[in-house]
C-alpha atoms as a PDB file:
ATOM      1  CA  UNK A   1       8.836  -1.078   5.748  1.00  0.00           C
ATOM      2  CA  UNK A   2       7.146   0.763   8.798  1.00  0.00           C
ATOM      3  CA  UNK A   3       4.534   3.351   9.116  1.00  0.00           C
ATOM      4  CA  UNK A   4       4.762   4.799  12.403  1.00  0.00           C
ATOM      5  CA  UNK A   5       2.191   7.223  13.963  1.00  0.00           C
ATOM      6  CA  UNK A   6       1.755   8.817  10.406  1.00  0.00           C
ATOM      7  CA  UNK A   7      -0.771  11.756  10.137  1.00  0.00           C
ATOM      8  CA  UNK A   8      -1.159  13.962   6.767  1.00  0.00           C
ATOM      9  CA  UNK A   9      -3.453  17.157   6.211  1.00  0.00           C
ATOM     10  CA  UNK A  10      -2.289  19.030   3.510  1.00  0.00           C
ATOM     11  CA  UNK A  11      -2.381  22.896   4.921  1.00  0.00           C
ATOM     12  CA  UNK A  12      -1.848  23.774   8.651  1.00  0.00           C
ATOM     13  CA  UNK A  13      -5.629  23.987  10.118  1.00  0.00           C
ATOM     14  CA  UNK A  14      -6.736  21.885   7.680  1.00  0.00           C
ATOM     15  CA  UNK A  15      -8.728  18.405   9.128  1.00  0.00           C
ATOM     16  CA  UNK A  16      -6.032  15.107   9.596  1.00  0.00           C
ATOM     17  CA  UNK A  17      -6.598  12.910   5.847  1.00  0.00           C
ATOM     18  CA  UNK A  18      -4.931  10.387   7.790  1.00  0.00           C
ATOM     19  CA  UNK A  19      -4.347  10.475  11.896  1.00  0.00           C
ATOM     20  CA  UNK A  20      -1.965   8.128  13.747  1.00  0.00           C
ATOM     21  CA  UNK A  21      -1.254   5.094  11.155  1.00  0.00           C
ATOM     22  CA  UNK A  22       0.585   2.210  12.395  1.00  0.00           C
ATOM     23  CA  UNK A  23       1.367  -0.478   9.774  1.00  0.00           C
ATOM     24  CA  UNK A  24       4.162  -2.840   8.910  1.00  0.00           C
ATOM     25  CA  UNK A  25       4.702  -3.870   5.577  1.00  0.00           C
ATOM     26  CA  UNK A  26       7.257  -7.348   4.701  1.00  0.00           C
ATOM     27  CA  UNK A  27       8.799  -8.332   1.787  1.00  0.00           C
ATOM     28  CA  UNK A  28       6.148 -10.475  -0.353  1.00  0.00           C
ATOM     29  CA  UNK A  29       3.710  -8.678   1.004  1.00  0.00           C
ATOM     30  CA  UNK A  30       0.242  -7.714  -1.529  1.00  0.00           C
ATOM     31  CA  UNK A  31      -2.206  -5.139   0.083  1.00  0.00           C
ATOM     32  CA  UNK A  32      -5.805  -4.053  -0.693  1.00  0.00           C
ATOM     33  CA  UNK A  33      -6.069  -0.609   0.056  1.00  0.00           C
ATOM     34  CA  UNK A  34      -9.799  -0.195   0.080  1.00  0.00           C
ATOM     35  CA  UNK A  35     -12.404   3.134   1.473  1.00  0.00           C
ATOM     36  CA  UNK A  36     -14.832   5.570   0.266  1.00  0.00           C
ATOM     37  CA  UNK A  37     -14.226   7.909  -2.247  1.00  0.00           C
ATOM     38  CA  UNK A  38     -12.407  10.723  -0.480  1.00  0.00           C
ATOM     39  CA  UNK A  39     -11.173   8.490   2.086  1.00  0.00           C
ATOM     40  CA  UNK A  40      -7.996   9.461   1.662  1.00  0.00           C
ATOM     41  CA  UNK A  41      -6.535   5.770   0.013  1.00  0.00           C
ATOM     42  CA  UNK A  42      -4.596   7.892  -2.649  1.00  0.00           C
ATOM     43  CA  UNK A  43      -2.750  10.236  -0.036  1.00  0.00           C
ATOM     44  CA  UNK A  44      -1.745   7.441   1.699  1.00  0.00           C
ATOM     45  CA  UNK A  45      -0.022   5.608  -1.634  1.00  0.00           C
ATOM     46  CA  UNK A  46       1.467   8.851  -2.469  1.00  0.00           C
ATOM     47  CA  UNK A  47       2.930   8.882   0.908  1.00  0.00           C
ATOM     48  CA  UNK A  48       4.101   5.332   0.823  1.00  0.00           C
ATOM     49  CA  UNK A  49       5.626   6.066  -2.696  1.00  0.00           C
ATOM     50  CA  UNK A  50       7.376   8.786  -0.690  1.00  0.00           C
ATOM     51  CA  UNK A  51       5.918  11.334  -2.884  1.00  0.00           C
ATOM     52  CA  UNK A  52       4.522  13.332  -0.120  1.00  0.00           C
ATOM     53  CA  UNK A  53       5.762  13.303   3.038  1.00  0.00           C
ATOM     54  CA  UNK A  54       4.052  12.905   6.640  1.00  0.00           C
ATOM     55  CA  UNK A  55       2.985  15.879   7.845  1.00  0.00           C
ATOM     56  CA  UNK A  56       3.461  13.738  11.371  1.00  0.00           C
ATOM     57  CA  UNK A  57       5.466  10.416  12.246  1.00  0.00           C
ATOM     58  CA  UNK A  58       7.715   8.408   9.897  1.00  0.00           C
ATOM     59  CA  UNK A  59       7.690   5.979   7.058  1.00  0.00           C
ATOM     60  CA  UNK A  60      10.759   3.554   7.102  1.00  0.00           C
ATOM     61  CA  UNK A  61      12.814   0.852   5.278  1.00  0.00           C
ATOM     62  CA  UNK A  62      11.466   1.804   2.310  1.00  0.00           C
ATOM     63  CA  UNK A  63      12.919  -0.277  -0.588  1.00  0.00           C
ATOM     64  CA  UNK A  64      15.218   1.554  -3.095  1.00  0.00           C
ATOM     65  CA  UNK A  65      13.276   1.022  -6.612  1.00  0.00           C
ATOM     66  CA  UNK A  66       9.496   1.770  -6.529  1.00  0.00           C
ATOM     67  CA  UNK A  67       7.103   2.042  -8.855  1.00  0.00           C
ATOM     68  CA  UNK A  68       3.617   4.365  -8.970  1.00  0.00           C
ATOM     69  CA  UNK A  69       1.459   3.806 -11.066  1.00  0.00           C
ATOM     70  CA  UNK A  70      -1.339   6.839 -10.521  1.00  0.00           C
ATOM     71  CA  UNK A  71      -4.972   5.920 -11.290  1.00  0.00           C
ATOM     72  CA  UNK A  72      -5.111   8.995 -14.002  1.00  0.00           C
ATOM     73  CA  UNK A  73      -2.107   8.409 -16.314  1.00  0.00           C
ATOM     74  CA  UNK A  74      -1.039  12.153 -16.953  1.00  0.00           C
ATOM     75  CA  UNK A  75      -1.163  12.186 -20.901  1.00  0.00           C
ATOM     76  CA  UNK A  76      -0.760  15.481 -21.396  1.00  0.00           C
ATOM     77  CA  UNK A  77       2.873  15.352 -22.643  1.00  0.00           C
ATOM     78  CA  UNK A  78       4.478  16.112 -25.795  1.00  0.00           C
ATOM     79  CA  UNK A  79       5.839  11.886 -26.936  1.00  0.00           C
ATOM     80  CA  UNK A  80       4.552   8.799 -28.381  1.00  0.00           C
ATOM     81  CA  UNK A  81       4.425   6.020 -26.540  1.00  0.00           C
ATOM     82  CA  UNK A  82       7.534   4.860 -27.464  1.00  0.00           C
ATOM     83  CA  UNK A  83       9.459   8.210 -26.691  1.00  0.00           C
ATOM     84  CA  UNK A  84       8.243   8.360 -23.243  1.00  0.00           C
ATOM     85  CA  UNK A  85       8.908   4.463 -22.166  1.00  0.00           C
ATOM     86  CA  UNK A  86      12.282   4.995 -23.723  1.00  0.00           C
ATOM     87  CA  UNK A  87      12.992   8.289 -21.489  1.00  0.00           C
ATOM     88  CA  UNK A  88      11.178   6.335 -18.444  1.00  0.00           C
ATOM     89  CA  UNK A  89      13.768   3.863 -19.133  1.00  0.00           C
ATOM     90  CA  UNK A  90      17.066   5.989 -19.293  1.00  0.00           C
ATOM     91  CA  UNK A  91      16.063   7.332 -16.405  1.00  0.00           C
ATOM     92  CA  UNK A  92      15.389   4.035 -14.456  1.00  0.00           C
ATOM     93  CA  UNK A  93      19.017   3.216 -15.433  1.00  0.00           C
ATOM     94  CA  UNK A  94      18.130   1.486 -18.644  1.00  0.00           C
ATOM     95  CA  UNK A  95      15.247  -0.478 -17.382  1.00  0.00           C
ATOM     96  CA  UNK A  96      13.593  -2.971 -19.616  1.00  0.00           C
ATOM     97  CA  UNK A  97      10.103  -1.682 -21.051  1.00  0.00           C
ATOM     98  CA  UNK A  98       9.717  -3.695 -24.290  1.00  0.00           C
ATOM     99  CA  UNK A  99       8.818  -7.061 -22.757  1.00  0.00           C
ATOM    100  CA  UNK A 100       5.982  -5.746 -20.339  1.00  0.00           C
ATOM    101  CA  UNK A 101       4.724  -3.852 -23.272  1.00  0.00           C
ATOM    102  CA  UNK A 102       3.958  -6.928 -25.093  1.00  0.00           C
ATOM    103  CA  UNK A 103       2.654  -8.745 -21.895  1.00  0.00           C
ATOM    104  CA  UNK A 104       0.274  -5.807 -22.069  1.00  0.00           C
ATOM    105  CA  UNK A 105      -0.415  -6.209 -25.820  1.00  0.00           C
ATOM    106  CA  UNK A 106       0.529  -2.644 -26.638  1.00  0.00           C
ATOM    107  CA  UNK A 107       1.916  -3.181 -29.423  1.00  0.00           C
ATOM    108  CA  UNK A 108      -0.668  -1.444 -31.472  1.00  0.00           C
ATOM    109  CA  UNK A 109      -0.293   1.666 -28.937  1.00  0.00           C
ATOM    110  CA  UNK A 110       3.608   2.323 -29.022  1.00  0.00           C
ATOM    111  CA  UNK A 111       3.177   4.830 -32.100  1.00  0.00           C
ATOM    112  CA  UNK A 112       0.670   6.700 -31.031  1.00  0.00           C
ATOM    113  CA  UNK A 113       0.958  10.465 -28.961  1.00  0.00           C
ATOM    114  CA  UNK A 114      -0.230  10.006 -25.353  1.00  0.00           C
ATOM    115  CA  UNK A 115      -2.655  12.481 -26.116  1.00  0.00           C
ATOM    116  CA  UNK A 116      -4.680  10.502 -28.337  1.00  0.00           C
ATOM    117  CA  UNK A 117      -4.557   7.180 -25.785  1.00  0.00           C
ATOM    118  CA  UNK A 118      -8.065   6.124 -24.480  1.00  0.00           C
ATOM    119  CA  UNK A 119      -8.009   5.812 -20.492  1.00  0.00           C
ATOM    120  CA  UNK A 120      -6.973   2.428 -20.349  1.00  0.00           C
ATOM    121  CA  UNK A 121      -4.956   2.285 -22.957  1.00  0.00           C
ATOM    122  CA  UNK A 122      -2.830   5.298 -20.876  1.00  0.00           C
ATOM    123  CA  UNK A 123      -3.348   3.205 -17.940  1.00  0.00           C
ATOM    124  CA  UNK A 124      -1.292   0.683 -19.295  1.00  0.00           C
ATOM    125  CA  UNK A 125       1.634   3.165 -20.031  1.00  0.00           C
ATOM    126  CA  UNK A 126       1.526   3.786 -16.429  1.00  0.00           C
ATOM    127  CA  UNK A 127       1.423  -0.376 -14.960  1.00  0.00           C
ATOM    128  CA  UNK A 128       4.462   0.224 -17.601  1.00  0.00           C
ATOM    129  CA  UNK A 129       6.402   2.288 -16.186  1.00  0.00           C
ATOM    130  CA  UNK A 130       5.804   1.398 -12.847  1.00  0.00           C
ATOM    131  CA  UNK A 131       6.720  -2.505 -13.660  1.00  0.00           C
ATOM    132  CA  UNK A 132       9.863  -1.679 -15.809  1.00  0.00           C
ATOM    133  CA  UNK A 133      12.699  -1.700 -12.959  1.00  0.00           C
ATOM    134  CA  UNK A 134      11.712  -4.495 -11.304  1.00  0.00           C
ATOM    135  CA  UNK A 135      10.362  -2.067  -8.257  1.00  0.00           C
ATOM    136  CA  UNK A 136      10.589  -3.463  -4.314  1.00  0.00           C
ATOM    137  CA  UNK A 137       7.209  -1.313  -3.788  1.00  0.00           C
ATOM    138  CA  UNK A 138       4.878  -1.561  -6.319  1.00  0.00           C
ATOM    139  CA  UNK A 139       1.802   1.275  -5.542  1.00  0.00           C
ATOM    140  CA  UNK A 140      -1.407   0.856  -7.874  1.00  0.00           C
ATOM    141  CA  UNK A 141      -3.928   3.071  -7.802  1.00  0.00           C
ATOM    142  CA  UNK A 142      -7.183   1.577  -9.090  1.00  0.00           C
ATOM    143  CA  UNK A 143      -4.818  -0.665 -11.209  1.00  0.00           C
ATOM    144  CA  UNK A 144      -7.798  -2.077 -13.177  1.00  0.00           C
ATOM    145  CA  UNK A 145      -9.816   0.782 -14.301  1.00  0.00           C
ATOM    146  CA  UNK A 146     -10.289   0.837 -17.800  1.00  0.00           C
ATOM    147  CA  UNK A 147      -8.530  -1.645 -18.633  1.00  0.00           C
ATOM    148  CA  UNK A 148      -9.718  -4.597 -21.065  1.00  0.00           C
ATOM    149  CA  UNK A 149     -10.817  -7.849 -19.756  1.00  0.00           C
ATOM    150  CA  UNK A 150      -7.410  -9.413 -20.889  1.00  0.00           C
ATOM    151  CA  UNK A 151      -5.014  -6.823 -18.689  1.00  0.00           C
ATOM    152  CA  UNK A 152      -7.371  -7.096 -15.922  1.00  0.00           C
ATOM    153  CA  UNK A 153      -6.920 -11.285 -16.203  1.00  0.00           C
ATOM    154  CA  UNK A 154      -3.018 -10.607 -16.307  1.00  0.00           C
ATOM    155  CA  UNK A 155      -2.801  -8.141 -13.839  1.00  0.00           C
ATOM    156  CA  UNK A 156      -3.215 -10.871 -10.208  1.00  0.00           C
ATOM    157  CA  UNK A 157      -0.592 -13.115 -11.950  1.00  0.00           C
ATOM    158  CA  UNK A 158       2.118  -9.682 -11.975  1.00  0.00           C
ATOM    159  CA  UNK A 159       1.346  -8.740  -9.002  1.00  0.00           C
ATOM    160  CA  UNK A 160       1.537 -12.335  -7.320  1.00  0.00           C
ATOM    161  CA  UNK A 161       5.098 -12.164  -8.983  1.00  0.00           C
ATOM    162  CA  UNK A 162       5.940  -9.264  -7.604  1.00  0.00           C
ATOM    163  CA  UNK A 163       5.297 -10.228  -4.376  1.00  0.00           C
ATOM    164  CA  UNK A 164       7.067 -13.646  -5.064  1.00  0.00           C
ATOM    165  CA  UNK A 165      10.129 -12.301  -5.852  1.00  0.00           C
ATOM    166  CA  UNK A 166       9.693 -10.528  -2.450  1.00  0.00           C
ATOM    167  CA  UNK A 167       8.395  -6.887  -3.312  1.00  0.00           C
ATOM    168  CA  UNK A 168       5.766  -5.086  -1.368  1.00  0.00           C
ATOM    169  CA  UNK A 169       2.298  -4.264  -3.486  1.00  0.00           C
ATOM    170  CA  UNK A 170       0.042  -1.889  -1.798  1.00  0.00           C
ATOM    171  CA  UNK A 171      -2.996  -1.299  -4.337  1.00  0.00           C
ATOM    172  CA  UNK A 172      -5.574   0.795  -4.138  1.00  0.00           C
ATOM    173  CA  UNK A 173      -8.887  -0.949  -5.770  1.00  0.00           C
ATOM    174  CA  UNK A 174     -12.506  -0.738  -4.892  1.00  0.00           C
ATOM    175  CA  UNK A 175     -13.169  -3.362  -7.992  1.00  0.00           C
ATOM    176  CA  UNK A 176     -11.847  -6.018  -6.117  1.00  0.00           C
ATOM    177  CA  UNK A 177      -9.745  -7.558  -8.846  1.00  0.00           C
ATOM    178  CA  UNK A 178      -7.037  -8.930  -6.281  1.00  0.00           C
ATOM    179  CA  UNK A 179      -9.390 -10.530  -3.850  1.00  0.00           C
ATOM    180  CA  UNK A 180      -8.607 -14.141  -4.853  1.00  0.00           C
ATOM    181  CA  UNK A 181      -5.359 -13.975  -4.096  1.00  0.00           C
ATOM    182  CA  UNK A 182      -3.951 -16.075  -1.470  1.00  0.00           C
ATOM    183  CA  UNK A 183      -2.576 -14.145   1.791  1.00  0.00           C
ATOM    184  CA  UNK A 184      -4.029 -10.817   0.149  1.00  0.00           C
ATOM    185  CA  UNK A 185      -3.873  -8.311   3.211  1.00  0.00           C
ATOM    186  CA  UNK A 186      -6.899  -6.087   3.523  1.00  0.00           C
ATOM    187  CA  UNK A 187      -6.320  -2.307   4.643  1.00  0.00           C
ATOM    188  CA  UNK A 188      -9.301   0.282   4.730  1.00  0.00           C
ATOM    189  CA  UNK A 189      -9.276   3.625   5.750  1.00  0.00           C
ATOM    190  CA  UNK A 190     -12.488   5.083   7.906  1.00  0.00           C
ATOM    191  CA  UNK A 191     -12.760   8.125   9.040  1.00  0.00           C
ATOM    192  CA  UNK A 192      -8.846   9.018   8.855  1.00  0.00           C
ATOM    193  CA  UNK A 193      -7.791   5.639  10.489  1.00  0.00           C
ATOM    194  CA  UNK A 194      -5.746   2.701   9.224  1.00  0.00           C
ATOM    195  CA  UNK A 195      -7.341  -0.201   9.622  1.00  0.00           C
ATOM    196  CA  UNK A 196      -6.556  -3.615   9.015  1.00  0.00           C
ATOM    197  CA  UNK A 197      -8.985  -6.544   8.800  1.00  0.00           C
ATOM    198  CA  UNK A 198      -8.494 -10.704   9.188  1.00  0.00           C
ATOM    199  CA  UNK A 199      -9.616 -12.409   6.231  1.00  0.00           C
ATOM    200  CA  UNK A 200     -12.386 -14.363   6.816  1.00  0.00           C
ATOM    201  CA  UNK A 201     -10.796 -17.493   6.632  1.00  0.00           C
ATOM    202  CA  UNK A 202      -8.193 -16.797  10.063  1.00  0.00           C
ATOM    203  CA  UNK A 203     -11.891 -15.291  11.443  1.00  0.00           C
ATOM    204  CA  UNK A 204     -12.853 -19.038  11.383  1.00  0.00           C
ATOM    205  CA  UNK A 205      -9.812 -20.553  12.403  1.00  0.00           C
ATOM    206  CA  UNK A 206      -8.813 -18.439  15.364  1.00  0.00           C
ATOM    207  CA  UNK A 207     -10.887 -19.368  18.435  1.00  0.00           C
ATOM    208  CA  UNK A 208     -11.854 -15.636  19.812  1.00  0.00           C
ATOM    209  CA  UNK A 209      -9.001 -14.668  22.822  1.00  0.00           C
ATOM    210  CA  UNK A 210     -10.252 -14.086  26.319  1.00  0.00           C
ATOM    211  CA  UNK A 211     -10.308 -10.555  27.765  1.00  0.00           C
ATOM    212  CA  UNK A 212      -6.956  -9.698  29.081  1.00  0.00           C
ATOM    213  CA  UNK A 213      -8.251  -8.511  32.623  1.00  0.00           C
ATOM    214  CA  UNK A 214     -11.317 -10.546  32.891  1.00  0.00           C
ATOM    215  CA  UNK A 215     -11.949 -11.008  36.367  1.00  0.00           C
ATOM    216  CA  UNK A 216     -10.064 -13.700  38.186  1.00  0.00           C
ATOM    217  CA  UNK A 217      -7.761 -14.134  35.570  1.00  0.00           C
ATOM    218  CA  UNK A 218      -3.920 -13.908  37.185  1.00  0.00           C
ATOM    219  CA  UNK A 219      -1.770 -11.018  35.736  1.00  0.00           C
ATOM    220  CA  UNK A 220       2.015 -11.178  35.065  1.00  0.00           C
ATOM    221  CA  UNK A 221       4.680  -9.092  33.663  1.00  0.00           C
ATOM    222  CA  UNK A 222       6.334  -9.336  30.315  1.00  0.00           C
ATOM    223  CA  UNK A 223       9.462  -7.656  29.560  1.00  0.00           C
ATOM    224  CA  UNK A 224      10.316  -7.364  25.833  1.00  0.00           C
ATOM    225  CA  UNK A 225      13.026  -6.231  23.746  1.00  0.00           C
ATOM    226  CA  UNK A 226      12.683  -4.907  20.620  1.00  0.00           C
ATOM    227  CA  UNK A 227      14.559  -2.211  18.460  1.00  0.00           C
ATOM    228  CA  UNK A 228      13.159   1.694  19.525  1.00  0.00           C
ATOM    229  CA  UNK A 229      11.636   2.565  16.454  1.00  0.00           C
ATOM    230  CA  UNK A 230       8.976  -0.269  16.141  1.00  0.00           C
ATOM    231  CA  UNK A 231       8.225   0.736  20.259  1.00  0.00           C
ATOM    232  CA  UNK A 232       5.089   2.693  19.089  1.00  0.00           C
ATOM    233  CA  UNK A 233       3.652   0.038  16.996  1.00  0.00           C
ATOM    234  CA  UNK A 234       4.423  -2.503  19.355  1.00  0.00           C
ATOM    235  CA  UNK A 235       2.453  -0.207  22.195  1.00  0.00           C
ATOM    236  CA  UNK A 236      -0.272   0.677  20.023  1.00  0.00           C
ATOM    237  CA  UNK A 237      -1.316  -3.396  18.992  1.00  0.00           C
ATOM    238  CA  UNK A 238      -0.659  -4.611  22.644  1.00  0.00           C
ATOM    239  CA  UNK A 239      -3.537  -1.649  24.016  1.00  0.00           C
ATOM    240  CA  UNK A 240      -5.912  -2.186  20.895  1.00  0.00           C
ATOM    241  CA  UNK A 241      -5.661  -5.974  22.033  1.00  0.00           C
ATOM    242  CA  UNK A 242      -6.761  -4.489  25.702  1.00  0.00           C
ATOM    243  CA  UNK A 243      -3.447  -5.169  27.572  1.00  0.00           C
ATOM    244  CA  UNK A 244      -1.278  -2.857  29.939  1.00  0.00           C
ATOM    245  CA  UNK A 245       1.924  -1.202  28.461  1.00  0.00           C
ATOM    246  CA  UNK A 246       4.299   1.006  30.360  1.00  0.00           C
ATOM    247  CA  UNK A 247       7.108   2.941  29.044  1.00  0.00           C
ATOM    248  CA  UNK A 248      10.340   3.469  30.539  1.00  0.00           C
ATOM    249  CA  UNK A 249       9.694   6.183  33.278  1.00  0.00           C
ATOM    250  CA  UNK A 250       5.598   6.090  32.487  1.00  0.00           C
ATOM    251  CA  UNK A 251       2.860   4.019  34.818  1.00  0.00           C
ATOM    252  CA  UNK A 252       1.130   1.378  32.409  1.00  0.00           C
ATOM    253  CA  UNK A 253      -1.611   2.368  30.249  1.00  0.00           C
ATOM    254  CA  UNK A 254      -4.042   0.531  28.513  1.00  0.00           C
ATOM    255  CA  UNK A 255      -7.154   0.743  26.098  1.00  0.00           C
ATOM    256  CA  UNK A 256     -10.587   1.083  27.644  1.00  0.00           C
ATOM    257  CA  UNK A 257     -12.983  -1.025  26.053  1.00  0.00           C
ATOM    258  CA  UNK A 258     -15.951   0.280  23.767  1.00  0.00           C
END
């Protein structure tokens, strides 16, 4: 799944939420999506869900099933529990909600109106429904607000599943419930850009890279081949890294430092 050159403001005039993102997502991958409040971290997993679309560039690849789970569960709607799972479910093709209701130990909730459900007891209706079809994208936003200390000590172990079976999680969470998770990648968004840092550990490992044009240092040129819609990205990593790209039919550009 690509993100390529995606920008979002939700009326024309109106200041970028997001400007220029550039991000690759494989299967297996699990994502911290981390910011300040207003950032913009739930646009962007509304746009990954494809529930909004880019006002600029292109998300692609994205896998058939997903599954949203928002971080305010709307409960404003006429069923039980059980009535609304059960609809979720005929209309996920007759997906299987019973068994990750009682990994949630909601059994004592399935009676009950939606109305009446405490905020992380809804919350749970929503990691529900999001979890039923077995989704290829799995978007959480704040996944473990609310929730009681038992969800929030199952939650890593679905999502690590998820991602096993080779599904994409991209969650939003500035409680940092997912942090011990091994290969977690960490997103942020400041001031409208996607960023992406390198855990800590690669920090230590990965002896820091010479400049590119430091003085003395031979040049060459690289020719590479690579399929026309990943051509942005590609450009975009090579300048951030401080290297010359061309184009076809352009003179080479490159990133100034600072």
């Amino acid at each position: 799944m690509r993100l390529l050159q995606v920008s979002f403001r939700y009326r024309r005039r109106q200041p970028f939420v997001l400007e220029e993102a550039d991000a690759q997502l494989a299967p297996g991958d699990a994502i911290e999506l981390t910011g300040v409040n207003g950032a913009g971290k739930s646009t962007l997993l509304r746009l990954l869900a494809g529930l909004a679309r880019p006002t600029r560039g292109l998300i692609t690849d994205r896998p058939g099933v997903v599954g949203f789970a928002p971080d305010r569960f709307p409960a404003a709607q006429p069923f039980t529990v059980t009535s609304y799972l059960t609809h979720m479910a005929s209309v996920r093709g007759g997906a299987r909600w019973r068994p990750w209701a009682e990994r949630l130990d909601m059994g004592h909730l399935l009676g009950l109106p939606l109305g009446e459900l405490s905020k992380g007891s809804a919350h749970k209706v929503g990691l529900v429904q999001a979890l039923m079809a077995d989704p290829g994208l799995l978007i959480l936003d704040e996944p473990f607000a609310g929730l009681d200390a038992d969800t929030r000590e199952t939650l890593p172990a679905i999502v690590t599943e998820v991602a096993g079976r080779g599904g994409i999680v991209v969650a939003s969470d500035h409680q940092g419930g997912l942090r011990g998770l091994p290969g977690l990648r960490s997103w942020s968004i400041v001031d409208g850009h996607l960023k992406e840092a390198t855990p800590a550990h690669l920090k230590e490992a990965t002896p820091a890279a010479p400049a590119p044009h430091a003085p003395g240092r031979p040049l060459t040129t690289v020719t590479v081949t690579l399929p026309a819609d990943e051509l942005p990205l590609f450009l975009t990593r090579m300048r951030d890294q401080g290297y010359q790209t061309a184009e076809p039919g352009h003179p080479p550009t490159s990133k100034e430092p600072g």
